[in-house]
Protein backbone atom coordinates (compact mmCIF):
# COMPACT_ATOMS: atom_id res chain seq x y z
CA UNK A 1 52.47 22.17 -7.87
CA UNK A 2 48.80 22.00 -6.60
CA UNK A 3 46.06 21.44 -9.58
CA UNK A 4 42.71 22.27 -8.41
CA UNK A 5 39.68 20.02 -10.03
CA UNK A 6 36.00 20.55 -9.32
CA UNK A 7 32.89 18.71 -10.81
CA UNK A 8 29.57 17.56 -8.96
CA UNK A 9 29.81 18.11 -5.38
CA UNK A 10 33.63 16.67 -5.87
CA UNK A 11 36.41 18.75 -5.36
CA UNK A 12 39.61 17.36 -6.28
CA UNK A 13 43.46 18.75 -5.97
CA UNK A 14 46.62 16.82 -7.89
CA UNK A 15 50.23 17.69 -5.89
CA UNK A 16 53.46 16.10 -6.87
CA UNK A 17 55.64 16.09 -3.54
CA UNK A 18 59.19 13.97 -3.33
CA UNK A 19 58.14 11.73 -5.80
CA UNK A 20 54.91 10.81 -5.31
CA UNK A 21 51.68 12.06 -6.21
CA UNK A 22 48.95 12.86 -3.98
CA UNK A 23 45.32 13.06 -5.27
CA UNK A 24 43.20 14.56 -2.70
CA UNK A 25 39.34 14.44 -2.81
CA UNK A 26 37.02 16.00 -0.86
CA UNK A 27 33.29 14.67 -1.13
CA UNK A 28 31.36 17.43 -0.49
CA UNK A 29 27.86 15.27 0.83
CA UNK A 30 26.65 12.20 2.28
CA UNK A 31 25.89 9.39 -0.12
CA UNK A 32 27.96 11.16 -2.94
CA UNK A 33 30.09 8.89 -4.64
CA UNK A 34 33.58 9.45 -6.61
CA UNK A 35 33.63 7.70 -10.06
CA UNK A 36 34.54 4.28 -10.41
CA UNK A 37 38.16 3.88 -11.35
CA UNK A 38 40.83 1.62 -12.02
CA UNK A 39 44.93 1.80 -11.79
CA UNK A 40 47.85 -0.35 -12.37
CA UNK A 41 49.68 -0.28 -9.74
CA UNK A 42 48.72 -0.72 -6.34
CA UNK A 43 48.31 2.98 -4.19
CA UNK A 44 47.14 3.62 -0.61
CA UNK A 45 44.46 5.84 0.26
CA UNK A 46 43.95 7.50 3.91
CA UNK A 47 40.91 9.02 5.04
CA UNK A 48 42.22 12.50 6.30
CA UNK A 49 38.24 13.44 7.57
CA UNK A 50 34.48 12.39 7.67
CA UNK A 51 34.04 8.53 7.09
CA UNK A 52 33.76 6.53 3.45
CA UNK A 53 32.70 3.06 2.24
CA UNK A 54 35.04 1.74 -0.44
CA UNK A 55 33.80 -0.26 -2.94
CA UNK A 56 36.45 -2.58 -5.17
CA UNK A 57 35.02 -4.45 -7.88
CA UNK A 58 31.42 -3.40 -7.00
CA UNK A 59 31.59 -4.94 -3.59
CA UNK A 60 31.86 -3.36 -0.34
CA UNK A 61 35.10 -3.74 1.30
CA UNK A 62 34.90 -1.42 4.52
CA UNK A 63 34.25 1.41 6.03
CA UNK A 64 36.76 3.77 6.85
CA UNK A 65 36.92 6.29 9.45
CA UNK A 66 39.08 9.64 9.60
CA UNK A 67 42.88 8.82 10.23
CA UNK A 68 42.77 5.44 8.50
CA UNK A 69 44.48 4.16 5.66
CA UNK A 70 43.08 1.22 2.98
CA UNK A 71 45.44 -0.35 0.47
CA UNK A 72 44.02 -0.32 -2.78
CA UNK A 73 45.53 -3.46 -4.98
CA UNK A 74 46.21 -3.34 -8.79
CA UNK A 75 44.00 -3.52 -11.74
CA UNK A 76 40.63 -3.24 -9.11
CA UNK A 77 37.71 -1.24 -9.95
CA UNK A 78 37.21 0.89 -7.23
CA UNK A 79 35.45 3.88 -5.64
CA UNK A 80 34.27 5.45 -2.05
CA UNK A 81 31.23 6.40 -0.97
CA UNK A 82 30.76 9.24 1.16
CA UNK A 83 29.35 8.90 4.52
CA UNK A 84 29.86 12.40 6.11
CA UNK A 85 29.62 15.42 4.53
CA UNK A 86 33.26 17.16 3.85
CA UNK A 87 35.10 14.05 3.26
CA UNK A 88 37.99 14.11 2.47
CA UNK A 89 40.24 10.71 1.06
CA UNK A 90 44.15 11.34 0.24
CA UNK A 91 45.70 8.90 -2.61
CA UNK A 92 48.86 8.04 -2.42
CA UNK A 93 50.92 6.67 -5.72
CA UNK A 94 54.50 5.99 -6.40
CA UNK A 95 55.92 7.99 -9.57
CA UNK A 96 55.35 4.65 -12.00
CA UNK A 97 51.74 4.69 -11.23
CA UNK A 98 51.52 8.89 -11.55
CA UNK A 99 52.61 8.82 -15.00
CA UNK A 100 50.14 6.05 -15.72
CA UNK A 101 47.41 8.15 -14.20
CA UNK A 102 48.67 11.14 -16.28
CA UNK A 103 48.40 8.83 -19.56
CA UNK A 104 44.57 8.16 -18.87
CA UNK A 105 44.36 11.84 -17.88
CA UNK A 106 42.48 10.54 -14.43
């Protein structure tokens, strides 16, 4: 099931594939940012095109490029920046942390 999402410049789509849940989101411009956010669990997050600061806690961790993936930890405030147009960042969570997300209807 693919659940498509779009709201300023972000496009978002929700699939649920063997157990996990992917939340894709493509950043449309350069220098637009997706809301800050928070889970609790940790997920992992891979860059599948353009390049993206991530921000966790309201610092800057790193940059990351197309093809790389960033742990994101548990209970951090976090959010990427884009720095290419068409960006696109995959999230990865295991089911526990899906139906948390579904709770807080992120």
């Amino acid at each position: 099931m693919s659940v498509e999402y779009a709201h300023d410049g972000i496009v978002e789509f929700i699939d649920e594939v063997a157990d996990l849940l992917f939340r894709t989101v493509v950043i449309e411009r350069s220098g637009a940012r997706m809301h800050q956010h928070v889970h609790d669990y940790d997920h992992a997050t891979v860059c599948g095109s353009g390049r993206a600061i991530l921000y966790v806690d309201g610092t800057i961790t790193r940059i990351v490029e197309a093809g790389e993936v960033v742990l994101v930890k548990a209970n951090k405030e976090h959010y990427f920046e884009a720095l290419a147009p068409k960006t696109r960042l995959i999230c990865v969570h295991d089911p526990a942390s899906a139906e948390s997300i579904r709770k807080k209807g992120l």
